[in-house]
PDB file of N, CA and C in Angstrom:
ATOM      1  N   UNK A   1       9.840 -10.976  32.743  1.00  0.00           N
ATOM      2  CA  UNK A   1       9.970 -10.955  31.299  1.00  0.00           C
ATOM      3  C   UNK A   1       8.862 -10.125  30.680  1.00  0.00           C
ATOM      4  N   UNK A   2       8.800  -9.576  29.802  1.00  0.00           N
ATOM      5  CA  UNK A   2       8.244  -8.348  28.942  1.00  0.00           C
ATOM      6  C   UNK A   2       7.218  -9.597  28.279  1.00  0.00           C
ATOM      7  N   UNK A   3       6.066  -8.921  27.667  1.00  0.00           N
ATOM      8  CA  UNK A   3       5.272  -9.933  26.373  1.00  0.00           C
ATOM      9  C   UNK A   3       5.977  -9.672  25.198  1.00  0.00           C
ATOM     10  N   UNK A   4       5.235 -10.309  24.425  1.00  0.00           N
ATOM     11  CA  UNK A   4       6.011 -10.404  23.314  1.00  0.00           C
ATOM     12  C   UNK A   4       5.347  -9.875  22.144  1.00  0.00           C
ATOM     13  N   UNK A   5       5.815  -8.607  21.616  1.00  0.00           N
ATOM     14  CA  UNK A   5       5.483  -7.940  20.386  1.00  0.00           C
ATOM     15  C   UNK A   5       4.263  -8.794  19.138  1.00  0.00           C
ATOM     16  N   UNK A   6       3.502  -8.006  18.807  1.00  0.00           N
ATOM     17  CA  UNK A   6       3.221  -8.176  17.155  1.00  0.00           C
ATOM     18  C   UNK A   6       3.829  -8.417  16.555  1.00  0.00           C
ATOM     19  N   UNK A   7       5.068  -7.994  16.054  1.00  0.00           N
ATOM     20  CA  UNK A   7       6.101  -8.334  15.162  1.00  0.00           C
ATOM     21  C   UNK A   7       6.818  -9.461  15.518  1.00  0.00           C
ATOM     22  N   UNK A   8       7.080  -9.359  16.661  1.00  0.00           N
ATOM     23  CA  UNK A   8       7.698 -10.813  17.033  1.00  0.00           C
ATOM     24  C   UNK A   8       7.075 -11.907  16.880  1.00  0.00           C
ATOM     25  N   UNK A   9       5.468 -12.195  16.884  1.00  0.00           N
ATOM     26  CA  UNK A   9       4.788 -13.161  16.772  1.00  0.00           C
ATOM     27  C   UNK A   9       4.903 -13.641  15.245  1.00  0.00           C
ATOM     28  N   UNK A  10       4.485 -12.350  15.038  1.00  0.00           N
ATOM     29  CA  UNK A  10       4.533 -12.522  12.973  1.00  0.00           C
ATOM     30  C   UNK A  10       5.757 -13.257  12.910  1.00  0.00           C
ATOM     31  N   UNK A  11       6.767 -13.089  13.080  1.00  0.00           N
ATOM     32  CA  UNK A  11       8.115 -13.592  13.105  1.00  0.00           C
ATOM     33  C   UNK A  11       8.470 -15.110  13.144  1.00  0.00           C
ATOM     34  N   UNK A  12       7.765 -15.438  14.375  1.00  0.00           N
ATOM     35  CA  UNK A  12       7.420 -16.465  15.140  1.00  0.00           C
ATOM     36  C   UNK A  12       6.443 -17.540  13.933  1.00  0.00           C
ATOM     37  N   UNK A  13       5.405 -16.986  13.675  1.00  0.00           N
ATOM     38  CA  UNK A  13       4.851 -17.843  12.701  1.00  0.00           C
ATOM     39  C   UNK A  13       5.338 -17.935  11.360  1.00  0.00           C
ATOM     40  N   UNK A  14       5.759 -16.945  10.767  1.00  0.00           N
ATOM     41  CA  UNK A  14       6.587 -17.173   9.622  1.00  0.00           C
ATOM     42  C   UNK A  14       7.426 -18.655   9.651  1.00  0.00           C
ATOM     43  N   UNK A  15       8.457 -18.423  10.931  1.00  0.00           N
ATOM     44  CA  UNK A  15       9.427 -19.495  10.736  1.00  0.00           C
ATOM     45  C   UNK A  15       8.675 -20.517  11.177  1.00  0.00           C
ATOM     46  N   UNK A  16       7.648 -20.956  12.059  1.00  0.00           N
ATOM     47  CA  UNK A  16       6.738 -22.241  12.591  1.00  0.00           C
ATOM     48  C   UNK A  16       6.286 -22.975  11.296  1.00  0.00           C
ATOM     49  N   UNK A  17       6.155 -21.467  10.232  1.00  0.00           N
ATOM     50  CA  UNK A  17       5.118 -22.332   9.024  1.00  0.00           C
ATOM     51  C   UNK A  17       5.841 -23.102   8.266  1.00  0.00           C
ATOM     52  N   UNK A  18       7.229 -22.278   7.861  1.00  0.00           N
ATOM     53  CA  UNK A  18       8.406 -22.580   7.349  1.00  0.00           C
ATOM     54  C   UNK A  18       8.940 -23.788   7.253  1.00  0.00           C
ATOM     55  N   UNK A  19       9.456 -23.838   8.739  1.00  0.00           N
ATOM     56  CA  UNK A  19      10.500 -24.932   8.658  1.00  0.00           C
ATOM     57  C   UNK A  19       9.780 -25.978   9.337  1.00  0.00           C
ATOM     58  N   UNK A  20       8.696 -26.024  10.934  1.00  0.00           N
ATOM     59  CA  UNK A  20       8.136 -27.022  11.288  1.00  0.00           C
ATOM     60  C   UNK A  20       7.026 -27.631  10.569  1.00  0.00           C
ATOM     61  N   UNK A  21       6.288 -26.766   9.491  1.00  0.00           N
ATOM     62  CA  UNK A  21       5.156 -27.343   8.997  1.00  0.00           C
ATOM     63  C   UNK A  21       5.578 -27.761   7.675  1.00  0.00           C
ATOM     64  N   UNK A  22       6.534 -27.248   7.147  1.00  0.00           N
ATOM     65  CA  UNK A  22       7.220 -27.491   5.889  1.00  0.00           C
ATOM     66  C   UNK A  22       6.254 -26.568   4.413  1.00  0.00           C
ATOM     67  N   UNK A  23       5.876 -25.168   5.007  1.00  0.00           N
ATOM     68  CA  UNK A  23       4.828 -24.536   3.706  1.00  0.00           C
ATOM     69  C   UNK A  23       5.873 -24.071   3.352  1.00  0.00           C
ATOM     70  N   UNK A  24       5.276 -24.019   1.948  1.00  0.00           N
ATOM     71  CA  UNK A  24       5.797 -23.284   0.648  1.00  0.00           C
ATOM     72  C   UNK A  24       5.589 -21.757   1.014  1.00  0.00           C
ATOM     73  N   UNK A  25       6.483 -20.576   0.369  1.00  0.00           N
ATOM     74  CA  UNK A  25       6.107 -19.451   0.666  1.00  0.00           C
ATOM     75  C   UNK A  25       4.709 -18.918   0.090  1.00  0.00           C
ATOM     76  N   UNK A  26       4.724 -19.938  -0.951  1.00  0.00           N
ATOM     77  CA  UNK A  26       2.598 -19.391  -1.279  1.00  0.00           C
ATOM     78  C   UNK A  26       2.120 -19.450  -0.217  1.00  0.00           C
ATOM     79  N   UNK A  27       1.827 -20.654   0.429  1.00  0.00           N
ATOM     80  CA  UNK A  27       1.124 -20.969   1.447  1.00  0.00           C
ATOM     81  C   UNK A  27       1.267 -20.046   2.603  1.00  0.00           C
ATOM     82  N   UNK A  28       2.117 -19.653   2.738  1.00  0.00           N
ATOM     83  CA  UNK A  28       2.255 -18.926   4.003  1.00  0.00           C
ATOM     84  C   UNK A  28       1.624 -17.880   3.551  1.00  0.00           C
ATOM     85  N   UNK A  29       2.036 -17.203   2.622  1.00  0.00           N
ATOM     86  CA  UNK A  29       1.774 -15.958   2.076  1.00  0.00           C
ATOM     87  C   UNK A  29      -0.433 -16.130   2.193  1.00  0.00           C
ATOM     88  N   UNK A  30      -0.735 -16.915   1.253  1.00  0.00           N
ATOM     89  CA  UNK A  30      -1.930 -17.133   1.768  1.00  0.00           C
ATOM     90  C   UNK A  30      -2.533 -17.021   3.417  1.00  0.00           C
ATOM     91  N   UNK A  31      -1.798 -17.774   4.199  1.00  0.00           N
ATOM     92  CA  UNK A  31      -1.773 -18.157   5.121  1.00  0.00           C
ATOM     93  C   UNK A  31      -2.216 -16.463   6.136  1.00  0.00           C
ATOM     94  N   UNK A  32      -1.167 -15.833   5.772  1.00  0.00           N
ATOM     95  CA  UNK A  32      -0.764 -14.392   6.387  1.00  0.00           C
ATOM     96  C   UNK A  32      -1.605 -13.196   5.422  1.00  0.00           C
ATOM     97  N   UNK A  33      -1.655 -13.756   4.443  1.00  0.00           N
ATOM     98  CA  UNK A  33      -2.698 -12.323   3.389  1.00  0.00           C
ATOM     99  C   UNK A  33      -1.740 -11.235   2.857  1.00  0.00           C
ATOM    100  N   UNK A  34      -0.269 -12.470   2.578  1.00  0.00           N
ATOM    101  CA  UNK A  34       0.796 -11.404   2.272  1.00  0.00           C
ATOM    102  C   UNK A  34       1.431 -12.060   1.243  1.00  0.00           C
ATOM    103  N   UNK A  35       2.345 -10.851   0.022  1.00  0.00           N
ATOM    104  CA  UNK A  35       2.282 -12.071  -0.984  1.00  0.00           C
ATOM    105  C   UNK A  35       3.715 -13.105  -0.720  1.00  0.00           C
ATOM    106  N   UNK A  36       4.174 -14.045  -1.909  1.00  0.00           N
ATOM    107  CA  UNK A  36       5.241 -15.204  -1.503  1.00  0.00           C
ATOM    108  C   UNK A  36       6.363 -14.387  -1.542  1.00  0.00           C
ATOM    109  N   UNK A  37       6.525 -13.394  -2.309  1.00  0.00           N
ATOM    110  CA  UNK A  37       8.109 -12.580  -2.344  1.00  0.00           C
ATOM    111  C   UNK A  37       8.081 -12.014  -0.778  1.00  0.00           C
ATOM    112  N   UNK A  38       7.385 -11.233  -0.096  1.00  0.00           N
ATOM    113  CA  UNK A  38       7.290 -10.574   1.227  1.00  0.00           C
ATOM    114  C   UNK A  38       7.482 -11.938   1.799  1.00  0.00           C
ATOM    115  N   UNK A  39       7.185 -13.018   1.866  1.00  0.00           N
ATOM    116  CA  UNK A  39       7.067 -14.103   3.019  1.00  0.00           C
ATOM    117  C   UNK A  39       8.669 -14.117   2.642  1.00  0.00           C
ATOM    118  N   UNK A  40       8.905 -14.596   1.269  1.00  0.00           N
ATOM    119  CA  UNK A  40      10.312 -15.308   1.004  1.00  0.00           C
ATOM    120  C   UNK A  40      11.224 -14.074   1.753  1.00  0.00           C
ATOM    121  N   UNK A  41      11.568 -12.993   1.455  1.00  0.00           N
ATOM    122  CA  UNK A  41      11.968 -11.761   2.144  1.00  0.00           C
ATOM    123  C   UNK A  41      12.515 -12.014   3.771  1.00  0.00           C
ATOM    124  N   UNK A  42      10.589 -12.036   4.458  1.00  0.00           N
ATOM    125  CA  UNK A  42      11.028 -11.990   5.528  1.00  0.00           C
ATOM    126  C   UNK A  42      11.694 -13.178   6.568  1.00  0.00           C
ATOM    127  N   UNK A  43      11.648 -14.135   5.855  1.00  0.00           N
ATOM    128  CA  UNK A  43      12.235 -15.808   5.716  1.00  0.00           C
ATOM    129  C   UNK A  43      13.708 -15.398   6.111  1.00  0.00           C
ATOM    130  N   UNK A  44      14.225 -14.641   4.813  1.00  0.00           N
ATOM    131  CA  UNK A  44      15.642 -14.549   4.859  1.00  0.00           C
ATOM    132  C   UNK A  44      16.043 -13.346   6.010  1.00  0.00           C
ATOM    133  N   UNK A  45      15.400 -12.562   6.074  1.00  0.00           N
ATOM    134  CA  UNK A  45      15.803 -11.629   7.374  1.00  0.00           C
ATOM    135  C   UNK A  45      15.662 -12.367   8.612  1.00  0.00           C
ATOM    136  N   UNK A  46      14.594 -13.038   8.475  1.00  0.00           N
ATOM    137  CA  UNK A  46      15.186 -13.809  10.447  1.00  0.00           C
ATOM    138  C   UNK A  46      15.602 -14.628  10.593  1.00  0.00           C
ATOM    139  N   UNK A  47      16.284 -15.791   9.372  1.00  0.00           N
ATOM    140  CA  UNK A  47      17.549 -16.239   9.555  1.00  0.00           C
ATOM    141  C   UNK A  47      18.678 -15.613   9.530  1.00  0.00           C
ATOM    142  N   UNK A  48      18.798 -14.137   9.065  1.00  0.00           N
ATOM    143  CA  UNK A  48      19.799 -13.452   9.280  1.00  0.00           C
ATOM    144  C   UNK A  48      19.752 -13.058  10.517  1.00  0.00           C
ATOM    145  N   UNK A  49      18.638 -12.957  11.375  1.00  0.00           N
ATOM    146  CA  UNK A  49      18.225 -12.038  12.483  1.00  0.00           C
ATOM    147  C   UNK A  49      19.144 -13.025  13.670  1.00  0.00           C
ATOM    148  N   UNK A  50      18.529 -14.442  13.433  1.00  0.00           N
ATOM    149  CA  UNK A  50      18.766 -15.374  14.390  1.00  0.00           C
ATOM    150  C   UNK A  50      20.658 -15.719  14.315  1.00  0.00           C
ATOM    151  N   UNK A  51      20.800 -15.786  12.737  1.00  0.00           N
ATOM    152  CA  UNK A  51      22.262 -15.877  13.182  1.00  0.00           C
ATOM    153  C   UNK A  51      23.191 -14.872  13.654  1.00  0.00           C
ATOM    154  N   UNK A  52      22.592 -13.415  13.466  1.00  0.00           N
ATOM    155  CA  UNK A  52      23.507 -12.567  14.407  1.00  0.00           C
ATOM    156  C   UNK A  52      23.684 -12.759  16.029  1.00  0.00           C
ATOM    157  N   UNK A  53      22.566 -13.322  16.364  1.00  0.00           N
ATOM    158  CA  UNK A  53      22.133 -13.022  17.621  1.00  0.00           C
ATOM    159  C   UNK A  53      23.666 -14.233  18.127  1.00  0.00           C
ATOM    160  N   UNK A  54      23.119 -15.702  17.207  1.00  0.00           N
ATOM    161  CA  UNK A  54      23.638 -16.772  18.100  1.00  0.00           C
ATOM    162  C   UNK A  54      24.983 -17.414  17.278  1.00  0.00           C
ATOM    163  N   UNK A  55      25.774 -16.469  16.648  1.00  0.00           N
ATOM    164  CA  UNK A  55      27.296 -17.103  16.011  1.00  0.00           C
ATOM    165  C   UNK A  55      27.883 -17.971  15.860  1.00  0.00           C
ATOM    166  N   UNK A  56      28.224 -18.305  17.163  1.00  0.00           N
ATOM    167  CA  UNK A  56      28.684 -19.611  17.865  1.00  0.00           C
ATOM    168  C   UNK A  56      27.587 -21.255  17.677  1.00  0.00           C
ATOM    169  N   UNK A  57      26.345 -20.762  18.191  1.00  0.00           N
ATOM    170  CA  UNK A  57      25.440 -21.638  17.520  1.00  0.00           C
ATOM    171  C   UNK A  57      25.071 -21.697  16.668  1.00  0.00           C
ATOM    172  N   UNK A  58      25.228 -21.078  15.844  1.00  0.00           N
ATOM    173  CA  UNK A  58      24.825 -20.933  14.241  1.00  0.00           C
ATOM    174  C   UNK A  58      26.114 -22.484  13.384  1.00  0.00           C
ATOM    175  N   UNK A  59      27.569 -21.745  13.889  1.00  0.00           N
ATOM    176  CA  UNK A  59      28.112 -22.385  13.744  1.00  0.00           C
ATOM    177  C   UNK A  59      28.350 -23.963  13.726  1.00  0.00           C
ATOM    178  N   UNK A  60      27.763 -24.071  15.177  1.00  0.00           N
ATOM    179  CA  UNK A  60      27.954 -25.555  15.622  1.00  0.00           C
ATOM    180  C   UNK A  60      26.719 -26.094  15.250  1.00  0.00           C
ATOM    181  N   UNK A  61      25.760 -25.565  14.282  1.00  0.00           N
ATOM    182  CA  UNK A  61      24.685 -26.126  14.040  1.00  0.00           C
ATOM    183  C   UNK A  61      25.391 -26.809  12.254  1.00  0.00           C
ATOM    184  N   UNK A  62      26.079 -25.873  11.812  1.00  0.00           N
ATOM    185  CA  UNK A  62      26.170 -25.978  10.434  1.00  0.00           C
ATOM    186  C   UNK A  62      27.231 -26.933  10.458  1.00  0.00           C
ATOM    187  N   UNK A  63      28.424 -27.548  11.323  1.00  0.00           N
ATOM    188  CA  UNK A  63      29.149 -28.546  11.377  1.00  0.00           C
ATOM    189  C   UNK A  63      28.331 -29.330  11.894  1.00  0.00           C
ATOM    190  N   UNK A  64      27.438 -29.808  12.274  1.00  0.00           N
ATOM    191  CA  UNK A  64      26.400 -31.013  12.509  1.00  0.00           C
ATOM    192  C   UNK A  64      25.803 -31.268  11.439  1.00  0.00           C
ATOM    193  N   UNK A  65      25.759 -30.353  10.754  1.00  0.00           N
ATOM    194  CA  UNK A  65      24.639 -30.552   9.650  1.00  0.00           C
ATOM    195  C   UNK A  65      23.513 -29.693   9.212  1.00  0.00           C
ATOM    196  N   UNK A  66      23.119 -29.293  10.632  1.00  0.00           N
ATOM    197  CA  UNK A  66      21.572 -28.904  10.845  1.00  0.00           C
ATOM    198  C   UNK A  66      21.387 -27.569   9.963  1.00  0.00           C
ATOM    199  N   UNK A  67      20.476 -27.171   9.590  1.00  0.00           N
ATOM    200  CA  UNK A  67      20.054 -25.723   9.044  1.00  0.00           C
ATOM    201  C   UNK A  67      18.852 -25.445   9.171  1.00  0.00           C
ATOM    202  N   UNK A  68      18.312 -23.929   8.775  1.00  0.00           N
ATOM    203  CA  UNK A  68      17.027 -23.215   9.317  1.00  0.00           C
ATOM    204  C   UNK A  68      16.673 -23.207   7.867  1.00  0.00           C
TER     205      UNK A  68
END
């Protein structure tokens, strides 16, 4: 397996701060030294990112209930 990008990490913490820690996009934005519109932004691109990838699971997440 390859390492894993800069960007991918950024990525990675965005959504960690997000959804497991429960921050506000200020906070993150603080957090990262970036402002809340860029956090909110890139929020919505890698839930777009993630549901291209996984369709089918995207799906069977949203008839359970569950969401990102």
């Amino acid at each position: 397996m390859g390492r894993e990008g800069p960007k991918r990490r950024y990525e990675k913490q965005i959504l960690l701060l997000r959804v497991l820690e429960d921050k506000s996009f200020n906070e993150i934005g603080e957090i990262l030294d970036k402002s809340p519109a860029t956090m909110r932004k890139r929020f919505e691109r890698i839930k777009k990112k993630i549901g291209e990838k996984n369709p089918e699971e995207r799906k069977l997440d949203y008839e359970k209930g569950y969401s990102l």
